[in-house]
Protein backbone atom coordinates (compact mmCIF):
# COMPACT_ATOMS: atom_id res chain seq x y z
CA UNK A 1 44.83 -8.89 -71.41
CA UNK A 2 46.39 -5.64 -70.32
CA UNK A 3 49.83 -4.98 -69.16
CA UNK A 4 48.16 -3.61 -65.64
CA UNK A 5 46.00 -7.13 -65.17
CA UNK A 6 49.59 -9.46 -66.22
CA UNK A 7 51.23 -7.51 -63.35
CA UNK A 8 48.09 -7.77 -60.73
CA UNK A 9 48.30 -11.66 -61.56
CA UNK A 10 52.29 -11.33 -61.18
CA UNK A 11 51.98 -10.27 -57.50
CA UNK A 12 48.93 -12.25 -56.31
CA UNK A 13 50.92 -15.32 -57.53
CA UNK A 14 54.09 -13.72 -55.63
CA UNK A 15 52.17 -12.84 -52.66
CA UNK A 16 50.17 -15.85 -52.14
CA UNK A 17 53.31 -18.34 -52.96
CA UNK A 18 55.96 -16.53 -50.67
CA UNK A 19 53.34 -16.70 -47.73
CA UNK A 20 53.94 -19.99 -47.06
CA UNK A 21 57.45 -19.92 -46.27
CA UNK A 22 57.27 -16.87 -44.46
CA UNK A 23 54.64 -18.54 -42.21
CA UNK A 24 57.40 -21.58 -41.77
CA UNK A 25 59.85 -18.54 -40.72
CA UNK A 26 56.97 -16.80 -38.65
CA UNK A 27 55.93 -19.80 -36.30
CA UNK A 28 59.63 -19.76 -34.55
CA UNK A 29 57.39 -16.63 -32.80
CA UNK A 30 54.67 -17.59 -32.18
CA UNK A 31 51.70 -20.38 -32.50
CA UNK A 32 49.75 -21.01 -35.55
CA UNK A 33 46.88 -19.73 -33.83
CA UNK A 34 48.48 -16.50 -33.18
CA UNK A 35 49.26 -16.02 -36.79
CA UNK A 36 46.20 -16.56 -37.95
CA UNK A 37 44.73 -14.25 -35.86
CA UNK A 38 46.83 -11.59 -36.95
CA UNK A 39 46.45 -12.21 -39.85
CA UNK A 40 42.48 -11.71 -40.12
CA UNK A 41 42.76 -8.79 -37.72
CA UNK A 42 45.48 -6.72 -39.85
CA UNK A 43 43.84 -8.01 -43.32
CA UNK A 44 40.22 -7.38 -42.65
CA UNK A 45 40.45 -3.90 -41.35
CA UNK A 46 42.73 -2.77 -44.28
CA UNK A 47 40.08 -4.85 -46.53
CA UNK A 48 37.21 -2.67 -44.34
CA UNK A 49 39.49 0.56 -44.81
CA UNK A 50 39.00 -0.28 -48.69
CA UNK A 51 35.29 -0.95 -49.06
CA UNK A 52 34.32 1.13 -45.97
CA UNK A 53 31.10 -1.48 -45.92
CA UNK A 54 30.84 -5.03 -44.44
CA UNK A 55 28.58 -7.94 -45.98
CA UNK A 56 27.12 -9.50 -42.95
CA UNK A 57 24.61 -12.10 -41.62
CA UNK A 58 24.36 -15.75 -39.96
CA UNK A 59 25.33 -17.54 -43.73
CA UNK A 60 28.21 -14.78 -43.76
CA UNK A 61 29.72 -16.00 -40.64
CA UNK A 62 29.23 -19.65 -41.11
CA UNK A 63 31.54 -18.91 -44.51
CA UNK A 64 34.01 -17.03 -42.24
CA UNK A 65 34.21 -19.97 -39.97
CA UNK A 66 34.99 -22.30 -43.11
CA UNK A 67 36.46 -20.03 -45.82
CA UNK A 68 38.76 -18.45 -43.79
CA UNK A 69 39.00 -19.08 -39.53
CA UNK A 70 39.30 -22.85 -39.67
CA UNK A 71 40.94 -23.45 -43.27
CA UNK A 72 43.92 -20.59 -41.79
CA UNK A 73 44.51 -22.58 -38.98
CA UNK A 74 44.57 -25.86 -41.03
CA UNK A 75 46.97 -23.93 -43.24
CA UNK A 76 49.10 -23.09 -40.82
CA UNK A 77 49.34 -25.96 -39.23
CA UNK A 78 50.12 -28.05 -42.31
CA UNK A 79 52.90 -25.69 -43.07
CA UNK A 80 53.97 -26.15 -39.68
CA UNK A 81 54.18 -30.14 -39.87
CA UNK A 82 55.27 -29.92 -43.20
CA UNK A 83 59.22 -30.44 -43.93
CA UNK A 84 58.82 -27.71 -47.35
CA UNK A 85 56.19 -25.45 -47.25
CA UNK A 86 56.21 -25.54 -51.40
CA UNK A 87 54.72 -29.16 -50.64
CA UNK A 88 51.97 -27.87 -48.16
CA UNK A 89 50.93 -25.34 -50.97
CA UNK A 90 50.81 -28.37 -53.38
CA UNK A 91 48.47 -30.41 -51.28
CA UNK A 92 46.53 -27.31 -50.12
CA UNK A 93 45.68 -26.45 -53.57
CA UNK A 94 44.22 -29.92 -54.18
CA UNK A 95 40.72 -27.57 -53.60
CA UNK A 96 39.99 -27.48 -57.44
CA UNK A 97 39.78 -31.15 -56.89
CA UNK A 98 37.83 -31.15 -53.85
CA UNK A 99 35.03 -28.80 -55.19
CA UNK A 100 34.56 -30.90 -58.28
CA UNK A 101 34.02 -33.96 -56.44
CA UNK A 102 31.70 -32.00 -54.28
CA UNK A 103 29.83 -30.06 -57.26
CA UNK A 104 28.71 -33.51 -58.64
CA UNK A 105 28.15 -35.64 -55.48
CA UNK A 106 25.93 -32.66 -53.41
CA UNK A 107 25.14 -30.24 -56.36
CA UNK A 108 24.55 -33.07 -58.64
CA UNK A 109 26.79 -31.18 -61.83
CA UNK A 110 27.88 -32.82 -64.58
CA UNK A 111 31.71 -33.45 -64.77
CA UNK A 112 33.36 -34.58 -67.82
CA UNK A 113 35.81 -37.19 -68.70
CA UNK A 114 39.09 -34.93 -68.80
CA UNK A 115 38.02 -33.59 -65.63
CA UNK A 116 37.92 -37.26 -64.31
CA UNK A 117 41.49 -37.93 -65.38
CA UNK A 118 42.23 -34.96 -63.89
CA UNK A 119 40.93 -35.97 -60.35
CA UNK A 120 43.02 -39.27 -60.52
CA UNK A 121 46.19 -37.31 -61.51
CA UNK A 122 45.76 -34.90 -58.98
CA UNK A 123 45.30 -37.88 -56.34
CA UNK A 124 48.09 -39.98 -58.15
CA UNK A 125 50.68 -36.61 -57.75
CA UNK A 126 49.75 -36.26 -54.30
CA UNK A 127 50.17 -40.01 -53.58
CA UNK A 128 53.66 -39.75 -55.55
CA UNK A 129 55.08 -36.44 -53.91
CA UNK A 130 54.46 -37.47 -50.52
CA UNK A 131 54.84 -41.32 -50.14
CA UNK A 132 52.38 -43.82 -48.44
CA UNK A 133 54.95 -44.29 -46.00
CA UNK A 134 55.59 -41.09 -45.61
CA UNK A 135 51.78 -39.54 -45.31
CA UNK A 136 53.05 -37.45 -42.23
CA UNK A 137 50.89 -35.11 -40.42
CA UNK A 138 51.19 -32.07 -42.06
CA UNK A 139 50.24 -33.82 -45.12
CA UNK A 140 46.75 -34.90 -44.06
CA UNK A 141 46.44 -31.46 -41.90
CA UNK A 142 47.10 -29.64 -45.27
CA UNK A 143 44.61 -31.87 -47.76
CA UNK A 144 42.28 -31.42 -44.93
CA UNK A 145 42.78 -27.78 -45.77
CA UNK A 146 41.85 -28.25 -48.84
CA UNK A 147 39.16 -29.97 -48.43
CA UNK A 148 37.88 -27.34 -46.10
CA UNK A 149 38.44 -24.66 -48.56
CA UNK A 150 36.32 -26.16 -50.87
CA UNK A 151 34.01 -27.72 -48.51
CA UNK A 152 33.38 -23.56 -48.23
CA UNK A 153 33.73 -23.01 -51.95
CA UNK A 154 30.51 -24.90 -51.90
CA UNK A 155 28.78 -22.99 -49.29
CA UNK A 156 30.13 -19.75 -51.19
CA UNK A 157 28.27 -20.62 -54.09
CA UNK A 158 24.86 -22.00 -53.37
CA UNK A 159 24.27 -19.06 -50.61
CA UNK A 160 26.70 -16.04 -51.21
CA UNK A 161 27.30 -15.69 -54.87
CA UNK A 162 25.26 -12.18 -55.05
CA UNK A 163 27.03 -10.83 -52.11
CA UNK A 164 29.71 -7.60 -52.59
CA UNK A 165 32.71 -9.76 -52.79
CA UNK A 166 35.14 -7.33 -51.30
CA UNK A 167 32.42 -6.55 -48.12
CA UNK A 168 32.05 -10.01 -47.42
CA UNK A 169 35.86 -11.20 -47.50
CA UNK A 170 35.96 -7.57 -45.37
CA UNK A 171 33.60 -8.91 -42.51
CA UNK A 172 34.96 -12.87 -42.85
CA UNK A 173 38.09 -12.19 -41.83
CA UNK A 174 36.87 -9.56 -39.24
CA UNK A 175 34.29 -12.29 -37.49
CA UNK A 176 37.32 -14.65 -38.19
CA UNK A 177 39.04 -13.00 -35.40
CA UNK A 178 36.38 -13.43 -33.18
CA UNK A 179 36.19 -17.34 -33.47
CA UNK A 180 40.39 -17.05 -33.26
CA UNK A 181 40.81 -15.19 -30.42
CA UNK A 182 39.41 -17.93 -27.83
CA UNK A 183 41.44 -20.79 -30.30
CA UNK A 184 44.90 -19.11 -29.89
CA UNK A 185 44.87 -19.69 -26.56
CA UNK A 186 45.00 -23.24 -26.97
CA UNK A 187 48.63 -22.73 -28.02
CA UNK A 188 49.24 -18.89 -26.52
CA UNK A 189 53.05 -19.05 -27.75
CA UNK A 190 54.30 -15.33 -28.67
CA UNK A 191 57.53 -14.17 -28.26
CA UNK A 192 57.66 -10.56 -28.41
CA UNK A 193 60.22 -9.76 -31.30
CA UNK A 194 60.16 -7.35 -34.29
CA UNK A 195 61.35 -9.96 -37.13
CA UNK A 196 58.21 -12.51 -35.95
CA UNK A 197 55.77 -9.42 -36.07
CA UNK A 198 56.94 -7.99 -39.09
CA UNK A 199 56.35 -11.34 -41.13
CA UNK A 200 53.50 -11.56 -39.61
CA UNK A 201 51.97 -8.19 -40.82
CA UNK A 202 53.78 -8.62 -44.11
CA UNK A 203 51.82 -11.85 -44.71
CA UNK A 204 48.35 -9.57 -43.77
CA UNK A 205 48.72 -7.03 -46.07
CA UNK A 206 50.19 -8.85 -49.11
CA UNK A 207 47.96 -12.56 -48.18
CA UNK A 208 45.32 -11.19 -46.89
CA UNK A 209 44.37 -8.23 -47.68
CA UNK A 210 46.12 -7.22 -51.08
CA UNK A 211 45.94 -10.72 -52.01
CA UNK A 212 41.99 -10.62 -51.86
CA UNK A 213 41.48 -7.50 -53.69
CA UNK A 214 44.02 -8.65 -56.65
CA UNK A 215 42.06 -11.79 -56.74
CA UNK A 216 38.72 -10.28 -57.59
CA UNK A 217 40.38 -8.22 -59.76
CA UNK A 218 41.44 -11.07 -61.61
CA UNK A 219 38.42 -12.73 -61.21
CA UNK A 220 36.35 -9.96 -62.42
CA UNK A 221 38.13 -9.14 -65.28
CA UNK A 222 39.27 -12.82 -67.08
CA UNK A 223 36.53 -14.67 -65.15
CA UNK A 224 37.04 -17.49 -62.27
CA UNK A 225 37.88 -20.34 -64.23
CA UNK A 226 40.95 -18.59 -66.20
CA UNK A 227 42.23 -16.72 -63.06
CA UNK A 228 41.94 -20.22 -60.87
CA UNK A 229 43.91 -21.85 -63.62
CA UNK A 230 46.49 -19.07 -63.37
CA UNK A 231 47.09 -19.24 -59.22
CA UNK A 232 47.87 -22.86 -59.81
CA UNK A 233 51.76 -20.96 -59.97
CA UNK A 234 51.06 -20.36 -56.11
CA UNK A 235 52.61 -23.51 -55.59
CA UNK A 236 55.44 -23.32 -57.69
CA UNK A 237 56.41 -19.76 -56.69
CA UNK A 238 55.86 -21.52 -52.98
CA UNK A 239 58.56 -23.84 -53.93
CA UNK A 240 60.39 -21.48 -55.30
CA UNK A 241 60.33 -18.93 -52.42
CA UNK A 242 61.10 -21.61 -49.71
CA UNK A 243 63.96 -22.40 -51.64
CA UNK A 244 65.28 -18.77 -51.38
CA UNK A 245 64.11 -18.06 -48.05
CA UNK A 246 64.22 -21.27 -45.84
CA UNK A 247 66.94 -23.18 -48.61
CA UNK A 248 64.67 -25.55 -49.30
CA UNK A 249 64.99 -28.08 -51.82
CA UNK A 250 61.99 -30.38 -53.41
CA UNK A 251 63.04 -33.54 -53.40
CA UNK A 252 62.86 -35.72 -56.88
CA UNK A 253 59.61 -37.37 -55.71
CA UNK A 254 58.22 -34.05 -54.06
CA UNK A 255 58.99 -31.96 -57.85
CA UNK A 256 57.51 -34.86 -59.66
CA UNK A 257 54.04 -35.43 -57.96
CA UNK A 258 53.55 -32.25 -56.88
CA UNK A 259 54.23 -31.32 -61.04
CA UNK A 260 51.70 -34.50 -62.18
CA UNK A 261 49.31 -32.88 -59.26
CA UNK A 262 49.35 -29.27 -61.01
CA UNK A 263 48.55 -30.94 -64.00
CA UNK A 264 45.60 -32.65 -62.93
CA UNK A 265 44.31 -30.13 -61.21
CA UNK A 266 44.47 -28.02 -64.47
CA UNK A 267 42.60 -30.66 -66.34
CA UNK A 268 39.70 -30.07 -64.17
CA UNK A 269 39.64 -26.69 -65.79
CA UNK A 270 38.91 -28.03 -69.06
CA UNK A 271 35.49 -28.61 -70.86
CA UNK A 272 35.31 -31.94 -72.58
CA UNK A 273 33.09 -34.88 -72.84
CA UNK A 274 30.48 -34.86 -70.24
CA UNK A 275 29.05 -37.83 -68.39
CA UNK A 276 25.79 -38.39 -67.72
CA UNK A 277 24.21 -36.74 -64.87
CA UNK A 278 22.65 -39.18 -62.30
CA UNK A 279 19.39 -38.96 -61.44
């Protein structure tokens, strides 16, 4: 792979891990909501800017609502709730997970037995880095994010795969806005001061906006399942940015299960031993 693609992987990895504890510093500004909203506004006009074209339609906007309006919000919220955002990016990035489970119970796919294993580790590191007792809310708000992304993975896949990639994540996050504006208002918090809007736009251009383009990049150029396996860092550069940001530090069980969780969720990666399909 080429110097130019190890350093486009580099900064997605950077820009999509630090997000999440800038968000955490962010929401002493202003609601969840109001990030989000931002954050789809700012990123989808610069995306727009890029491709100067939007991919539009009724199954476009019903991916918007779940690929990017509702799963941000769940995102931010779950950081919000969440005591280190490194653990929020952990749970959030259970998706792998989710869309395997939902590739063979809707789509019917085959899975194989590594991939299996994998699910239970994934499960068993959640379980382990957060605690039965300690399930708090940001915790379900942020495996509910997960879930959502790949509830929309799904979605992506059987109805959008042909669409221009760039012109759809362009009019997503533009419609996005529309569903957010109306949802802020449940929580209208905003207090007017250049630190909260600078994060704010910081995490629009490098999340959002920059973030999407290096992704299909990657995507495009090593394929989806190597570059997925590769952002599975997001979470340990999240960890390691809310450490040096927000002094943050995982505890034992938190480093632990959110490590055995990585793990699993790289096993799903792998082909192996397939089971049989069910009829």
């Amino acid at each position: 792979m080429p110097p130019k693609q190890y350093m486009g992987l580099i900064l997605l990895i950077l820009f999509w891990g630090s997000a999440f504890p800038i968000i955490k510093i962010t929401l002493q500004f202003m609601s969840p909501f109001i990030i989000a909203l931002i954050r789809v506004t700012v990123g989808g006009t610069l995306l727009f800017l890029v491709v100067r074209k939007l991919a539009y339609g009724v199954k476009e906007s019903i991916s918007a609502l779940l690929n990017i309006g509702i799963f941000l919000v769940l995102l931010n919220l779950g950081i919000q709730y969440s005591a280190n955002p490194g653990l929020a990016s952990t749970l959030i990035y259970t998706q792998p997970v989710f869309v395997l489970i939902l590739s063979r119970l809707v789509l019917k796919e085959r899975i194989n037995l590594l991939q299996v294993l994998g699910i239970v580790l994934a499960f068993t590191g959640v379980i382990a880095s957060v605690g039965l007792s300690n399930f708090d809310l940001g915790s379900v708000i942020a495996l509910l994010g997960g879930l959502t992304w790949a509830v929309g993975t799904i979605y992506y896949r059987v109805y959008l795969r042909d669409r221009d990639v760039l012109a759809l994540n362009a009019y997503m996050s533009l419609f996005s806005g529309l569903f957010l504006a109306p949802v802020s208002l449940v929580e209208p918090r905003f207090t007017p001061n250049l630190e909260g809007i600078g994060l704010a736009l910081l995490v629009s251009v490098t999340a959002q906006a920059l973030g999407f383009i290096l992704w299909f990049n990657a995507v495009k150029s090593i394929g989806p399942v190597r570059a997925s396996t590769i952002v599975l860092l997001v979470p340990v550069s999240s960890y390691l940015f809310s450490y040096l940001l927000l002094g943050e530090i995982p505890t034992l069980e938190e480093a632990v299960g959110s490590a055995v969780t990585l793990f699993g969720i790289f096993l799903t990666f792998i082909p192996g031993i397939n089971t049989r399909k069910l009829s």
